[in-house]
Protein backbone atom coordinates (compact mmCIF):
# COMPACT_ATOMS: atom_id res chain seq x y z
CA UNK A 1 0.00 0.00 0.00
CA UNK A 2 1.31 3.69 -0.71
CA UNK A 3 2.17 6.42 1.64
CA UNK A 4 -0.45 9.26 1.21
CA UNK A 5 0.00 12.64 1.43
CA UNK A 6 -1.94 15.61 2.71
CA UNK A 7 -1.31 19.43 1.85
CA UNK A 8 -2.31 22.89 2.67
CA UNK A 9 -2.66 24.48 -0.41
CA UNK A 10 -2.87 27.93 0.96
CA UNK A 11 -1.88 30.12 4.10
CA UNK A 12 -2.81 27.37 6.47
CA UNK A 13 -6.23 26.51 8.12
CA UNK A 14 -7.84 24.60 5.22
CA UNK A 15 -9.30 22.21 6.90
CA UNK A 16 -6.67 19.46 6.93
CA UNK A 17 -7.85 17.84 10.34
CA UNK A 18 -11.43 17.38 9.02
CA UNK A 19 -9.70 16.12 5.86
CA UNK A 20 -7.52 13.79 7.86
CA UNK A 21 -9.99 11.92 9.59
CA UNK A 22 -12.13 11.41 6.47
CA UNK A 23 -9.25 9.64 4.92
CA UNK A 24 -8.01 7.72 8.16
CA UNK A 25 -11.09 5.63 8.03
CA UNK A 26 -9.23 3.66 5.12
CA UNK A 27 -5.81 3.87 7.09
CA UNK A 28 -3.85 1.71 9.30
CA UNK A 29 -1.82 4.07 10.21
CA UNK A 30 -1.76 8.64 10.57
CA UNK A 31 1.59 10.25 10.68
CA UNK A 32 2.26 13.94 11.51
CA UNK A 33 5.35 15.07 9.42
CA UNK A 34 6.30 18.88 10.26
CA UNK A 35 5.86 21.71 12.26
CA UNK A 36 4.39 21.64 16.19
CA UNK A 37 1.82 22.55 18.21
CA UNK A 38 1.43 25.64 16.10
CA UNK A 39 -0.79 23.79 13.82
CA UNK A 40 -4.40 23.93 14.83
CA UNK A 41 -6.76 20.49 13.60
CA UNK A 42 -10.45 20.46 14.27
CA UNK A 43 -12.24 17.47 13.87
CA UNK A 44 -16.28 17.81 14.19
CA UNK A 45 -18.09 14.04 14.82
CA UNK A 46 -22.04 14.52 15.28
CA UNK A 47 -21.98 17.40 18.53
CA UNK A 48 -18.37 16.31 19.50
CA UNK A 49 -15.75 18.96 18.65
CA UNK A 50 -12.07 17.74 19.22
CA UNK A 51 -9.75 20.46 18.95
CA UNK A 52 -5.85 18.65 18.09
CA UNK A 53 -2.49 20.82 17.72
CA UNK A 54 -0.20 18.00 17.89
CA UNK A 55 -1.52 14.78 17.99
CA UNK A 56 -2.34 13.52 14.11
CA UNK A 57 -6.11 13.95 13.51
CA UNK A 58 -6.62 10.10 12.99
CA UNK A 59 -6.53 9.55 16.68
CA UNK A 60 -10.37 9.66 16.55
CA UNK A 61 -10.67 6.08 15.05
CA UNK A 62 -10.27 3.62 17.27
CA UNK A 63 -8.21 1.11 14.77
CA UNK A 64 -5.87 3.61 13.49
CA UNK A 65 -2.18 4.16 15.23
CA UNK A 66 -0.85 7.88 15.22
CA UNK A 67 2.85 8.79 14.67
CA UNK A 68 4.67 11.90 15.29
CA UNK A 69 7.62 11.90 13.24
CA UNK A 70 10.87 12.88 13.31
CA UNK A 71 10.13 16.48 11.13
CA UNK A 72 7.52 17.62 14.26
CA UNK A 73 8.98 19.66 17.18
CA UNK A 74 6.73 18.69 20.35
CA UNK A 75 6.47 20.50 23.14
CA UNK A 76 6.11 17.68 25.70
CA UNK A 77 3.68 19.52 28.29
CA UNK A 78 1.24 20.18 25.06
CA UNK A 79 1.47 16.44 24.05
CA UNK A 80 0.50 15.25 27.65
CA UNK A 81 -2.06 17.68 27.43
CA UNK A 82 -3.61 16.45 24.50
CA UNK A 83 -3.46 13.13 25.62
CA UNK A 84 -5.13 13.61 28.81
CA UNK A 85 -7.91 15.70 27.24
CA UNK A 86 -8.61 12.66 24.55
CA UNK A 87 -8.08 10.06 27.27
CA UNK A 88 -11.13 11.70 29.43
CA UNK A 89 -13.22 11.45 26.34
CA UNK A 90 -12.36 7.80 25.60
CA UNK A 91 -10.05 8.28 23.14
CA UNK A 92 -7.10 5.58 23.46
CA UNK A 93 -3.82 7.03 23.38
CA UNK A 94 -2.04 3.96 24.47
CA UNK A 95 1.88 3.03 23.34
CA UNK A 96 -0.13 1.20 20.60
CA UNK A 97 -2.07 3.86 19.36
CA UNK A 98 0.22 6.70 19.54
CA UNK A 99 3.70 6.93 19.39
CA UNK A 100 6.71 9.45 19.27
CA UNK A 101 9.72 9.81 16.90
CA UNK A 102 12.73 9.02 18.96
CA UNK A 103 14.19 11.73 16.24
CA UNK A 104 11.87 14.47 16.89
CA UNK A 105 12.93 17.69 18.79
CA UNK A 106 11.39 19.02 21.87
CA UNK A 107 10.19 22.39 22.18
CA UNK A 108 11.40 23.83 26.25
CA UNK A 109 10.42 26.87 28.18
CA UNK A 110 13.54 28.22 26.91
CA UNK A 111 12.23 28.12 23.48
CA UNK A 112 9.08 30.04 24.08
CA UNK A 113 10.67 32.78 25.82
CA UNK A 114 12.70 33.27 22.94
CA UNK A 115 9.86 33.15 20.09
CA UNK A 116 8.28 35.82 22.52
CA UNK A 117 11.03 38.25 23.03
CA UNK A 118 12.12 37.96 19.86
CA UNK A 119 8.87 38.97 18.78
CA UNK A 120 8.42 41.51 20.68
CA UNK A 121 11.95 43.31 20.03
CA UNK A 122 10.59 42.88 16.00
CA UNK A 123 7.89 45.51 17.14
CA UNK A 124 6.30 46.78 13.81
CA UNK A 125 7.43 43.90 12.29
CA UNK A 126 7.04 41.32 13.93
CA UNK A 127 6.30 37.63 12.21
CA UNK A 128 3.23 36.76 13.53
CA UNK A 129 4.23 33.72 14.87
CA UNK A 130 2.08 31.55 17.54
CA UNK A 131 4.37 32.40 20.25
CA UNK A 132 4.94 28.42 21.17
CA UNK A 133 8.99 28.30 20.28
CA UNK A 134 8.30 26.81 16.78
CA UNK A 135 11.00 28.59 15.17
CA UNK A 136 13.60 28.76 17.87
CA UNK A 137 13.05 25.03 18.23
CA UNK A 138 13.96 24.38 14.81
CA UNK A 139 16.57 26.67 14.93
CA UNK A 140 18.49 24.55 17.38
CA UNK A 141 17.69 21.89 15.46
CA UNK A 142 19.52 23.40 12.51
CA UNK A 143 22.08 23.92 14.44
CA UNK A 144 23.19 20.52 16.22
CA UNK A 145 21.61 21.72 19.67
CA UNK A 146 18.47 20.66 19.78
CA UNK A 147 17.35 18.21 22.33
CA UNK A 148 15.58 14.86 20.83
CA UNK A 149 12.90 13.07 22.07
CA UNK A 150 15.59 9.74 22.46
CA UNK A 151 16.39 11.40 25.65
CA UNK A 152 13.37 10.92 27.40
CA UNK A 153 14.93 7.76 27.93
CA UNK A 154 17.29 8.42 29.25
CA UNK A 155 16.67 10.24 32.71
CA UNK A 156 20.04 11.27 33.34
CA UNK A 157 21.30 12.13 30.00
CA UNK A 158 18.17 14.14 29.67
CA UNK A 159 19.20 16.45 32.64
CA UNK A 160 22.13 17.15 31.46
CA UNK A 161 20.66 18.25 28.67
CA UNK A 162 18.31 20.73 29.77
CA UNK A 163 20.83 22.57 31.83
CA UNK A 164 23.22 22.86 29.37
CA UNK A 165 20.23 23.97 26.90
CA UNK A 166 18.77 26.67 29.62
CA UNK A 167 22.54 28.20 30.38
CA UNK A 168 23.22 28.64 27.02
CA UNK A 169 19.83 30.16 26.29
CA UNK A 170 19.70 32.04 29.50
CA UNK A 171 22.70 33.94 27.75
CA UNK A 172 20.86 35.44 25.39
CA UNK A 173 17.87 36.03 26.70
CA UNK A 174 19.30 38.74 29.25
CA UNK A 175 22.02 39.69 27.79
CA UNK A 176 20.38 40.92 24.28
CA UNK A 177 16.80 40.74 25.17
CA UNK A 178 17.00 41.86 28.73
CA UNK A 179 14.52 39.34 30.03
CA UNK A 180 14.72 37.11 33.36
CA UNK A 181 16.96 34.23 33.06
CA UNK A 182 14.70 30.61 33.56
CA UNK A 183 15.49 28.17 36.19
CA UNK A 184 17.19 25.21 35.14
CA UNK A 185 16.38 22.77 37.63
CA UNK A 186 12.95 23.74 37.69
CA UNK A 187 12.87 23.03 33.41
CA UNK A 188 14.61 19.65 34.65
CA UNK A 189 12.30 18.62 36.99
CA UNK A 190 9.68 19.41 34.96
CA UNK A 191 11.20 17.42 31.65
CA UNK A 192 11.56 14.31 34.09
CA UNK A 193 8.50 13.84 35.07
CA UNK A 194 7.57 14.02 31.30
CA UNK A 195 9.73 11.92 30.65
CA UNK A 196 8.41 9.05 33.09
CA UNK A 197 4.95 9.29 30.73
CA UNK A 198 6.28 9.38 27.12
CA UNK A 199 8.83 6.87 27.13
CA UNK A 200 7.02 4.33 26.77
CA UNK A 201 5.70 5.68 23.46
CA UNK A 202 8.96 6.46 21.78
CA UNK A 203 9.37 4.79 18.30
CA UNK A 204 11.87 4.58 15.30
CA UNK A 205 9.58 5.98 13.54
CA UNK A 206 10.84 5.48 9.97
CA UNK A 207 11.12 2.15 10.36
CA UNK A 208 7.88 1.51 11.82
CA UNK A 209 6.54 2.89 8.89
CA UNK A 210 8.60 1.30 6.31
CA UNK A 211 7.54 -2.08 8.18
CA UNK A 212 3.88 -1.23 7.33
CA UNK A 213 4.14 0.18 3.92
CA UNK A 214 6.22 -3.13 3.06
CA UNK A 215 3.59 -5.19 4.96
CA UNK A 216 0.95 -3.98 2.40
CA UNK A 217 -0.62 -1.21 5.13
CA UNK A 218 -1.84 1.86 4.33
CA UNK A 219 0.05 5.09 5.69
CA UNK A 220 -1.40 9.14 5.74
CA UNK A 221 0.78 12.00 6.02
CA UNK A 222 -0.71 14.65 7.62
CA UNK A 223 0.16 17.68 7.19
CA UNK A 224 0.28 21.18 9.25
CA UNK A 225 -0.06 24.87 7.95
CA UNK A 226 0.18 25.45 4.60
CA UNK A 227 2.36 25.43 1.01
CA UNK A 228 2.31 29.31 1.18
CA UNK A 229 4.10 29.01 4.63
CA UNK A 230 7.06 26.77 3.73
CA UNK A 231 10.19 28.32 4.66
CA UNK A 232 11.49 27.71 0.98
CA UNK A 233 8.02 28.02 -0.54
CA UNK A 234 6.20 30.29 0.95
CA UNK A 235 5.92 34.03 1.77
CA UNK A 236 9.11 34.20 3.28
CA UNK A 237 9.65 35.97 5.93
CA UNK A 238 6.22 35.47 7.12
CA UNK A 239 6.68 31.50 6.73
CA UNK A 240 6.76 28.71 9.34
CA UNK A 241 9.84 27.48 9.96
CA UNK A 242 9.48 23.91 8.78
CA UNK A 243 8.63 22.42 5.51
CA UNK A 244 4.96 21.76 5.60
CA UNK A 245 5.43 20.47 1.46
CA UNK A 246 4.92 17.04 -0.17
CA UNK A 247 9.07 17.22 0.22
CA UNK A 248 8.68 17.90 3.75
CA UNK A 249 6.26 14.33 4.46
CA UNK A 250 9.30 12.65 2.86
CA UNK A 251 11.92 13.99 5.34
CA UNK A 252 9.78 14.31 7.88
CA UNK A 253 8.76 10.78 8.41
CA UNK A 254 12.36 8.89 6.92
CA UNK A 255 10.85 7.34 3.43
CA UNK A 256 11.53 7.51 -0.33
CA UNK A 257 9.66 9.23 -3.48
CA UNK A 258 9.02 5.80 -4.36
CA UNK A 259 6.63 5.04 -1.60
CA UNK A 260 3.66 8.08 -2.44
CA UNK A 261 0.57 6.99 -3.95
CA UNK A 262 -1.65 10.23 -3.69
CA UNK A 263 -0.78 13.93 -2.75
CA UNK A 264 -4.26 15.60 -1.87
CA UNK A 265 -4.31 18.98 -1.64
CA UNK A 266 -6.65 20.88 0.90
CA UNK A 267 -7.72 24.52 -0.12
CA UNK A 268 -10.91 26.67 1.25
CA UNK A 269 -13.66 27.43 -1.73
CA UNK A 270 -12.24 31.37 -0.37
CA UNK A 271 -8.41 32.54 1.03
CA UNK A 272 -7.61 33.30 4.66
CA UNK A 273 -4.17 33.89 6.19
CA UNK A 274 -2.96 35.01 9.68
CA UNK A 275 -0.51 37.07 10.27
CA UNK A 276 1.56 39.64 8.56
CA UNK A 277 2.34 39.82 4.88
CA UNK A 278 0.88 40.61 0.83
CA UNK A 279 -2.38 39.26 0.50
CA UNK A 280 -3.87 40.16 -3.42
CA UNK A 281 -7.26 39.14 -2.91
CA UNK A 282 -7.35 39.92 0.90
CA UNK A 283 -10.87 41.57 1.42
CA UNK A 284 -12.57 44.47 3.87
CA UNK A 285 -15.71 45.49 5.27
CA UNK A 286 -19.17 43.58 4.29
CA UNK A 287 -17.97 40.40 3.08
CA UNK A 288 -15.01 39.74 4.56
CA UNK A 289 -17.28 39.59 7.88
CA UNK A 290 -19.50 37.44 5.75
CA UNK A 291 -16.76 35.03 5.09
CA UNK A 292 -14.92 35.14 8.37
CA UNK A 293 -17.98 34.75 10.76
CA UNK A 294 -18.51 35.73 14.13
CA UNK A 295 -16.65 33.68 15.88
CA UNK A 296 -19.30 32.23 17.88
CA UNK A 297 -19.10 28.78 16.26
CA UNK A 298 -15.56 26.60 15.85
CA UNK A 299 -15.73 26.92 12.36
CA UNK A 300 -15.55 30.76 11.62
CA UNK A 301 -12.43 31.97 10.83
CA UNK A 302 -10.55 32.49 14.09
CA UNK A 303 -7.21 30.58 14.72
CA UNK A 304 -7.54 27.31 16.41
CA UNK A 305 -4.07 27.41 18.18
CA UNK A 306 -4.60 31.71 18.81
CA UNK A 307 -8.09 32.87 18.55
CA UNK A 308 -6.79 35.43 16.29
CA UNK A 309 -9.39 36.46 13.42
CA UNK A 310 -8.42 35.51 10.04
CA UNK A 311 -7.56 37.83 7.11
CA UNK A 312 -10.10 36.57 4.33
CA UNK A 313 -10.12 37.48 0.55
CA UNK A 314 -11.19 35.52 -2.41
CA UNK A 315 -10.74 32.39 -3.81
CA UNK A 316 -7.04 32.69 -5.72
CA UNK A 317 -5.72 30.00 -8.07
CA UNK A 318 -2.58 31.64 -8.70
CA UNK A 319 -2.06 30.05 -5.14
CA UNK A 320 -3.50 27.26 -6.08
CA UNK A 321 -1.38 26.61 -9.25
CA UNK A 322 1.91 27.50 -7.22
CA UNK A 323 0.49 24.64 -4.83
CA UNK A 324 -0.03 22.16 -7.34
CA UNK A 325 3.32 22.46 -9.16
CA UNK A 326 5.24 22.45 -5.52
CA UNK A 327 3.32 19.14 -4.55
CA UNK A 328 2.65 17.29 -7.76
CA UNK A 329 -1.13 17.45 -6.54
CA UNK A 330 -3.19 14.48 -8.10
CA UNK A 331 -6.93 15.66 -6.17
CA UNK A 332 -8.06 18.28 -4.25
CA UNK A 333 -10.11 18.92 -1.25
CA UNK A 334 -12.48 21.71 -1.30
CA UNK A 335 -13.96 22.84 2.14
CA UNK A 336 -16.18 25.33 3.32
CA UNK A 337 -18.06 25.47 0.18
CA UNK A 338 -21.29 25.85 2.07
CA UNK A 339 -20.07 29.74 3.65
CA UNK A 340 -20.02 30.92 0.20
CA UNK A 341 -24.05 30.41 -0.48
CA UNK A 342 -26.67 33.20 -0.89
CA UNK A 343 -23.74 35.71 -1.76
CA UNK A 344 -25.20 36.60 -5.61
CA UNK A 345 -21.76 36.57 -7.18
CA UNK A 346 -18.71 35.20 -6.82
CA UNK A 347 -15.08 36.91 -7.77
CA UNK A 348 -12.03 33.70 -8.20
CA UNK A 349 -8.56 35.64 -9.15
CA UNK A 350 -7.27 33.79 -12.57
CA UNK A 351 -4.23 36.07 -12.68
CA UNK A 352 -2.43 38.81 -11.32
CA UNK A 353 -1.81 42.43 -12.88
CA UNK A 354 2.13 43.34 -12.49
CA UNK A 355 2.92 46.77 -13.70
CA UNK A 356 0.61 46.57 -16.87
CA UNK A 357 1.23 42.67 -17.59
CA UNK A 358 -0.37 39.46 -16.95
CA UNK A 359 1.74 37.02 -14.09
CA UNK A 360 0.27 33.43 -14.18
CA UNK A 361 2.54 32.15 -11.41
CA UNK A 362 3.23 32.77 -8.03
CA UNK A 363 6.48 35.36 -7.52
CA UNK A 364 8.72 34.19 -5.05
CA UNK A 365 9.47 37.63 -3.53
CA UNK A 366 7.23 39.70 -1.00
CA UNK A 367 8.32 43.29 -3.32
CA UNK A 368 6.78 41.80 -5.88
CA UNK A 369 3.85 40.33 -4.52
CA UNK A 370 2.88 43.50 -2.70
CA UNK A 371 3.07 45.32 -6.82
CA UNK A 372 0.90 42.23 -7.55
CA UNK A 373 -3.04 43.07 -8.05
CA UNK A 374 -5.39 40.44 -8.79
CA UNK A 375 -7.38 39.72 -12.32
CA UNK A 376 -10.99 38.55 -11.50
CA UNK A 377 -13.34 35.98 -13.21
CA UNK A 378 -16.86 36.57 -12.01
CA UNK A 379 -19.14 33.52 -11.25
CA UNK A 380 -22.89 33.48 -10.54
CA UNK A 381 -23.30 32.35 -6.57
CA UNK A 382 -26.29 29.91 -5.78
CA UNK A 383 -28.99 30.22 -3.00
CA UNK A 384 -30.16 27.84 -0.26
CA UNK A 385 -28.08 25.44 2.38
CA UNK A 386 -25.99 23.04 1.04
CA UNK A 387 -25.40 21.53 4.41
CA UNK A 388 -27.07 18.43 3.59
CA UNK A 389 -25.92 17.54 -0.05
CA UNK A 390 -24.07 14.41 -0.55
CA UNK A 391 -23.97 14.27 -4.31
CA UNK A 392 -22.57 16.42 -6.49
CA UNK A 393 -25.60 16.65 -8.69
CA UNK A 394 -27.67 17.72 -6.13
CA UNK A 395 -25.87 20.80 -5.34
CA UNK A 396 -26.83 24.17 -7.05
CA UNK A 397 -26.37 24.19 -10.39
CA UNK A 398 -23.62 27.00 -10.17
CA UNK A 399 -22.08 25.75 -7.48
CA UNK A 400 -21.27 22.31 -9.46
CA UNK A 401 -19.66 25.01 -12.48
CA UNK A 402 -17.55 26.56 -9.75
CA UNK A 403 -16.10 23.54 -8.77
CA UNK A 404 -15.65 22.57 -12.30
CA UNK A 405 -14.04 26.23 -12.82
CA UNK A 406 -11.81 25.56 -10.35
CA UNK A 407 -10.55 21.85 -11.05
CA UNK A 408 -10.72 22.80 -14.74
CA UNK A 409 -8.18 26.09 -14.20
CA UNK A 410 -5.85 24.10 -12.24
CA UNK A 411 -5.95 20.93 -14.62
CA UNK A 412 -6.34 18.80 -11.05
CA UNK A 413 -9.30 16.58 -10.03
CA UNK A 414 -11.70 17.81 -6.97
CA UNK A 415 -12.61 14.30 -5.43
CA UNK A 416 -13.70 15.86 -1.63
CA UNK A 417 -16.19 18.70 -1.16
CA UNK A 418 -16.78 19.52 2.72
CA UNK A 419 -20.12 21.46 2.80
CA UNK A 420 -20.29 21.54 6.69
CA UNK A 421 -18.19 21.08 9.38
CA UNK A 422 -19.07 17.14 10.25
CA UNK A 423 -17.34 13.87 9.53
CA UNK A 424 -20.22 13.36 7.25
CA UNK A 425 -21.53 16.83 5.65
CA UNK A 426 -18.78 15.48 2.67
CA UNK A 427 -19.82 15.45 -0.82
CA UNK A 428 -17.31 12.23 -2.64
CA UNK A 429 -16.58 12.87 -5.86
């Protein structure tokens, strides 16, 4: 059986966790492959909401087994944390169900305070980042200092560790960013008594997958934030500081090209983004509060992980196109199709305008991206809830031809339509 992939195709936020679990059903086994607890998942069954930043979204069935690989940084208080909340709603997060890269990095207190003062020395322009030590983790990663999750067991190598790891770090938060030094032995303590719980779950990770794909099992790479934050793909300098790519789900879980069956990318029927950064299609006023929501329910665009309201535009398949070509998409999953009813017409940028001339693909610098304005096709919209469609052909009319617009434009197939925020308000194409 193949390795599957799943991708953001946009800023982030498209809906990958609902995605996820859709697909785990035919999957013995969900792997995250990048970033941390920055990534926000939420998975709707019937009235049960489960909110997931870290744990892969497939922890919901109860005969699939969940790997964090060795591309995720994990904060280990946030893991426990998860597990504890899932555990309380009878969700087994046993050694057997879920397990932990022994090559993954851990995210420390240390971390965090740097993400924060570093953010807030930025002032003006600042990142945007989630605040959780992300970047910094990966940093030391980069770097040969990183502590990995092998350690864990390993009490005594472990506390070593984390002194070393808070001295050094102590350095320079006081002496450039004039912040209070942490205490190391608390961070230790703390880290051992972490330790004691997640030991047990700590897995070569690449190998345990290899076993399965070479046993005939079925494997999904899931994803977290989005092709347009990739640190070599993305808006750069407002990126994430992993690679959240189809390349990424290759390093990030220790397996060949060889090995991928399907790369599906996820992508809202509109555009959001949080944080800083050139948006073309990014839109004010009446309808972006139309498309963003209230906030009142989970679904309206407000971050899972920060609570911070979404920047919404248009639907924008210059994105989409860039995402395609990065991945090698072969389907597409279109969500949220449902917000975009009773609005009478519908703008989808084919193009942008650049000083007086047509640009088809995505530019790879922020100065010219800012210059960048879009070029509009105009659809008719469609009336009525959708909520409850499961075919195709019973949705509106013109909301069939602007999902054909769409797949037809990019040249890739749309097999997944979400038209709700359930397991099963999906439309299977």
């Amino acid at each position: 059986m193949p390795l599957n992939i799943i991708i953001g195709a946009q800023w982030g936020d498209e809906g990958k966790g609902r995605i996820t679990d859709l697909l785990a059903a035919q999957a013995d086994i969900v792997a995250r492959y990048s970033g941390g607890d920055n990534a926000g998942h939420t998975v709707t069954i019937g009235e049960d909401v489960f909110k997931l930043h870290l744990i892969p979204s497939g922890i919901i069935h109860d005969t699939v087994a969940c790997i964090i690989g060795n591309g995720v940084v994990v904060n280990p208080q946030v893991m426990l944390h998860e597990m504890d909340a899932l555990a309380a709603r009878g969700v087994n997060v046993s050694p057997a169900c879920l397990q932990l890269s022994r090559q993954a990095h851990l995210i420390t207190p240390a971390h965090i305070a740097l993400d924060k003062a570093k953010e807030m020395q930025r002032g003006a322009e600042a990142i945007g980042t989630t605040l959780r030590g992300i970047g910094p983790a990966y940093t030391d990663k980069a770097n040969r200092t990183g502590i990995r999750a092998e350690l864990l067991a390993d009490p005594e190598e472990l506390a070593d560790a984390i002194h070393a790891h808070v001295a050094a770090h102590n350095q320079v938060l006081t002496k450039i960013y004039g912040v209070e030094p942490l205490d190391a032995a608390v961070v230790a303590a703390a880290f051992a008594a972490y330790a004691q719980r997640l030991a047990p779950h700590l897995v070569d990770s690449g190998v345990v997958i290899d076993a399965a794909l070479r046993d005939g099992r079925s494997v999904l790479a899931e994803g977290a934030q989005g092709t347009l934050l990739d640190i070599d793909h993305g808006t750069y300098p407002f990126v994430t500081s992993s690679a959240p790519t189809a390349g990424g789900a290759l390093t990030g879980l220790g397996v060949g090209p060889k090995v991928v069956g399907d790369i599906v990318g996820v992508a809202k029927a509109f555009t959001t983004r949080v944080g800083s950064g050139p948006f073309p299609t990014e839109l004010e006023g009446e309808m972006a509060l139309r498309l963003r929501g209230t906030g009142a329910n989970p679904w309206d665009e407000y971050g899972t992980t920060t609570g911070r309201p979404r920047r919404v535009g248009w639907l924008d398949l210059v994105i989409l196109r860039h995402a395609r070509r990065v991945n090698s998409l072969t389907a597409l999953a279109l969500t949220k199709l449902d917000i975009l009813s009773d609005i009478p017409e519908l703008k989808v940028c084919v193009g942008y305008e650049l000083d007086g001339a047509r640009l088809d693909h995505f530019p790879s610098d922020l100065p010219t991206l800012a210059r960048c304005h879009p070029i509009y096709d105009t659809l008719p919209g469609w009336e009525g809830d959708i909520m409850d469609v499961r075919e195709f052909t019973q949705l509106p009319a013109n909301a069939q031809a602007y999902v054909n617009f769409i797949s037809d434009q990019l040249g890739v197939p749309i097999s997944i339509i979400s038209v709700g925020p359930g397991r099963e308000q999906t439309v299977l194409r």
